[in-house]
N, C-alpha and C. Protein backbone atom coordinates (compact mmCIF):
# COMPACT_ATOMS: atom_id res chain seq x y z
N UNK A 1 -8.01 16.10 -13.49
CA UNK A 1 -7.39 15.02 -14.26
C UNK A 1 -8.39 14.47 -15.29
N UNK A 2 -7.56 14.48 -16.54
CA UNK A 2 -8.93 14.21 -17.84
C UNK A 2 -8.51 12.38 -17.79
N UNK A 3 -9.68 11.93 -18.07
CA UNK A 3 -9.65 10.23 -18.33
C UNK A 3 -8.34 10.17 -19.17
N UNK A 4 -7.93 10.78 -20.22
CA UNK A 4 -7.32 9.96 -21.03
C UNK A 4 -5.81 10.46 -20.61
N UNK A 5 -6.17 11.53 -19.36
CA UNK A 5 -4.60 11.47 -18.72
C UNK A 5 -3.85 10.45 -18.09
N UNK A 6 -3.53 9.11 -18.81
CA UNK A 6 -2.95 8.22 -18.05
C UNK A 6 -1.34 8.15 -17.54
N UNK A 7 -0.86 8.12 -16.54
CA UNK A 7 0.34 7.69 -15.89
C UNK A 7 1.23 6.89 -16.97
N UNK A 8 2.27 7.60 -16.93
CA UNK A 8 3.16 6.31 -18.02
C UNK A 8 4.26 6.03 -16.85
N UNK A 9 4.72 4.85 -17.13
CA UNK A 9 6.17 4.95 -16.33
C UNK A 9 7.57 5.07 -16.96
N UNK A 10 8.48 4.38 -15.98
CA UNK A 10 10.24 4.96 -16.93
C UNK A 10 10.07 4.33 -17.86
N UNK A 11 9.68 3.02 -18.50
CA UNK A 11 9.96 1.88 -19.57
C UNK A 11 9.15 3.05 -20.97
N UNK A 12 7.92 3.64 -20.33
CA UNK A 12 7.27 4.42 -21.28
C UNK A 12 6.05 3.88 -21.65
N UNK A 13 5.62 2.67 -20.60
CA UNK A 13 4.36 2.09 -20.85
C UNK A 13 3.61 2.91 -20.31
N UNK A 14 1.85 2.42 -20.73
CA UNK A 14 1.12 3.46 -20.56
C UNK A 14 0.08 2.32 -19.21
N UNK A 15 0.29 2.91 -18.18
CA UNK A 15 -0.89 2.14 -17.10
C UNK A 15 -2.34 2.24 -16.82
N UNK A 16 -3.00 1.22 -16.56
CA UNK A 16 -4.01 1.56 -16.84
C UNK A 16 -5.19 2.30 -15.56
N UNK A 17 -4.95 2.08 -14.67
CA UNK A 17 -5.55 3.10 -13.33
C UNK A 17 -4.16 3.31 -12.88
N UNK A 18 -3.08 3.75 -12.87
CA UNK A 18 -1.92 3.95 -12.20
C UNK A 18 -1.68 2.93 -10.74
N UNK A 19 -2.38 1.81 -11.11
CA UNK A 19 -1.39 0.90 -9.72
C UNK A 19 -0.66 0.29 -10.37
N UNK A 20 -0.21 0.29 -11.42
CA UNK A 20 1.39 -0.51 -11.51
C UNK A 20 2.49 0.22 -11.41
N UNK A 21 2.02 1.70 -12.03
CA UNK A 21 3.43 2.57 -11.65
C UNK A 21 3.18 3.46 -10.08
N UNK A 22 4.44 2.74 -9.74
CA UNK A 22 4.76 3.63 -8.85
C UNK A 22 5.39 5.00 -8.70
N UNK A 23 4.48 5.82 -8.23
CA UNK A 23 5.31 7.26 -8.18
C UNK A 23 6.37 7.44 -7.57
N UNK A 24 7.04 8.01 -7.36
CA UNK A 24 8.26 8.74 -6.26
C UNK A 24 7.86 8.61 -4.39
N UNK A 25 7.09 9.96 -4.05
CA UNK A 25 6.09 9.64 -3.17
C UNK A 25 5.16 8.82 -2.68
N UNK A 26 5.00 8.74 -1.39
CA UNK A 26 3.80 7.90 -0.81
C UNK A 26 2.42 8.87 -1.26
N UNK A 27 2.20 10.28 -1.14
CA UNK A 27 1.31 10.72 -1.17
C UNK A 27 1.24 10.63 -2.69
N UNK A 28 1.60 10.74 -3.66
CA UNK A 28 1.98 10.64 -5.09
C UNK A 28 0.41 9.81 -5.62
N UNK A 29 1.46 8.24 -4.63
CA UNK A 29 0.89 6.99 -4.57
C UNK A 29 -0.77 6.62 -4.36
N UNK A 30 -0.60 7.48 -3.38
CA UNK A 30 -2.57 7.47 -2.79
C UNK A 30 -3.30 8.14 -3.44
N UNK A 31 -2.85 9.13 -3.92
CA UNK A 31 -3.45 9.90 -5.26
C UNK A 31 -3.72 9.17 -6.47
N UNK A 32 -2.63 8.49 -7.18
CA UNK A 32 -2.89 7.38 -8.41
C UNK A 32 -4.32 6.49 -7.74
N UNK A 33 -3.81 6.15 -6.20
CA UNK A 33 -4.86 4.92 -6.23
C UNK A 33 -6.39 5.33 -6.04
N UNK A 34 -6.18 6.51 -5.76
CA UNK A 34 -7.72 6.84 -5.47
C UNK A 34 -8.31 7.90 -6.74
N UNK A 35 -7.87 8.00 -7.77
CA UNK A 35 -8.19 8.51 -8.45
C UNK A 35 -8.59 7.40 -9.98
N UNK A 36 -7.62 6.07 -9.18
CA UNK A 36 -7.89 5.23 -10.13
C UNK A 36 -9.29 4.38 -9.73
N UNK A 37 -9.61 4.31 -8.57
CA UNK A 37 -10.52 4.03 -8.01
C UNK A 37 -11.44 4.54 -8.07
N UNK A 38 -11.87 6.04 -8.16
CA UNK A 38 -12.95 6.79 -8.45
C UNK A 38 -12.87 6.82 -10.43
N UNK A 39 -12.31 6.28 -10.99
CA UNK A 39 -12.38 6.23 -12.23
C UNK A 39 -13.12 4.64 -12.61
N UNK A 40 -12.84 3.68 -12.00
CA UNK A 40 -13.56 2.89 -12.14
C UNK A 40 -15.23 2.79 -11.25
N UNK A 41 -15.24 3.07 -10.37
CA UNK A 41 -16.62 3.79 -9.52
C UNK A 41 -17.37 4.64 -10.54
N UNK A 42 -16.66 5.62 -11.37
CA UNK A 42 -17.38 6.10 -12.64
C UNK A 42 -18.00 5.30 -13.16
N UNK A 43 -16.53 4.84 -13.88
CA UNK A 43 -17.29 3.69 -15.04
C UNK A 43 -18.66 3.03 -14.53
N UNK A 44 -18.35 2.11 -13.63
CA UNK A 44 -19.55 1.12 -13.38
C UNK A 44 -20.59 2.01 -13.00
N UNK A 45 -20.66 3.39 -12.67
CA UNK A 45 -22.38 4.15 -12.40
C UNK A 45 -22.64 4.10 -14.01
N UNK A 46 -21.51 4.52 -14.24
CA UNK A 46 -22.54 5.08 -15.73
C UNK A 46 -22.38 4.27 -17.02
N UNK A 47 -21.93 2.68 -16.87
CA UNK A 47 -22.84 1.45 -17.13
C UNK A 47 -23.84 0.76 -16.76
N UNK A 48 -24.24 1.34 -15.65
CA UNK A 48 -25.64 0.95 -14.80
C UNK A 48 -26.71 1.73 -15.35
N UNK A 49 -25.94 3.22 -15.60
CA UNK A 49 -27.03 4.40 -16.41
C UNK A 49 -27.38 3.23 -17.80
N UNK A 50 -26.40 3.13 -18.18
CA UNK A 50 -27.18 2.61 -19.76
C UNK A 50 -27.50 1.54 -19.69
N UNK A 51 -27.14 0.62 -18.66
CA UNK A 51 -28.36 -0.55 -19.01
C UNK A 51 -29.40 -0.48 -18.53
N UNK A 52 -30.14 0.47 -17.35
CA UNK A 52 -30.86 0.85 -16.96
C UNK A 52 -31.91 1.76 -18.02
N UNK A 53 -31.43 2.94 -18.95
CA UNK A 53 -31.98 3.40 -20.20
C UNK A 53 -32.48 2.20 -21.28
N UNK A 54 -31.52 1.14 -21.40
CA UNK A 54 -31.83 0.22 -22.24
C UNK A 54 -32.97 -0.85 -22.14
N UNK A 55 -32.80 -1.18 -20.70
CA UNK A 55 -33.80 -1.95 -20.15
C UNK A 55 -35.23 -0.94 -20.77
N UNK A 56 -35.58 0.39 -19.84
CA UNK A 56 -36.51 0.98 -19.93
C UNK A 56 -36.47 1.16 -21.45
N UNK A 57 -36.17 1.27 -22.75
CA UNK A 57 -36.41 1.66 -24.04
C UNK A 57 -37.14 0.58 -24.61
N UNK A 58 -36.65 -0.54 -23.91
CA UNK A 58 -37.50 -1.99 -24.30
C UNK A 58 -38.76 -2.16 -23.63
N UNK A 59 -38.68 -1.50 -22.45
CA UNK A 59 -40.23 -1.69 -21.80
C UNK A 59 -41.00 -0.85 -22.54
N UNK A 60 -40.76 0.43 -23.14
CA UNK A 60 -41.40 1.13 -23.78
C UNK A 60 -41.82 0.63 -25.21
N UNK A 61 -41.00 -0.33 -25.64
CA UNK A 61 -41.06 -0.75 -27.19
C UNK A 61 -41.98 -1.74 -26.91
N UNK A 62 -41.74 -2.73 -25.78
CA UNK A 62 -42.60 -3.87 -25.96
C UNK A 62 -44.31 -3.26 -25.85
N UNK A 63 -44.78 -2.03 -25.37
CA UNK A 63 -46.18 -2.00 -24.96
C UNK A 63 -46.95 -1.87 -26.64
């Protein structure tokens, strides 16, 4: 599943980790949620990567 594959529902809106639309299935369901969940678990590692690079680019600038 690519990031910018997002879940739309019947109205044709576009959701944003798939917990507002509900699928058909229960298993459907646990899939949206845990995939929306490991999409935000992404995100926040690899905003930690760059403020962590950023921090260190400044320790390097300040010497």
């Amino acid at each position: 599943m690519i990031i910018e594959d997002i879940p739309i529902d019947n109205k044709g809106v576009q959701q944003n980790l798939g917990f507002a639309a509900l699928p058909c299935s229960v298993i459907e369901f646990k899939l949206f949620l845990i995939l929306g969940i490991a999409k935000v678990q992404n995100y926040n590692r690899i905003k930690m990567n760059l403020i962590k690079v950023i921090y260190q680019f400044k320790q390097v600038k300040g010497r």
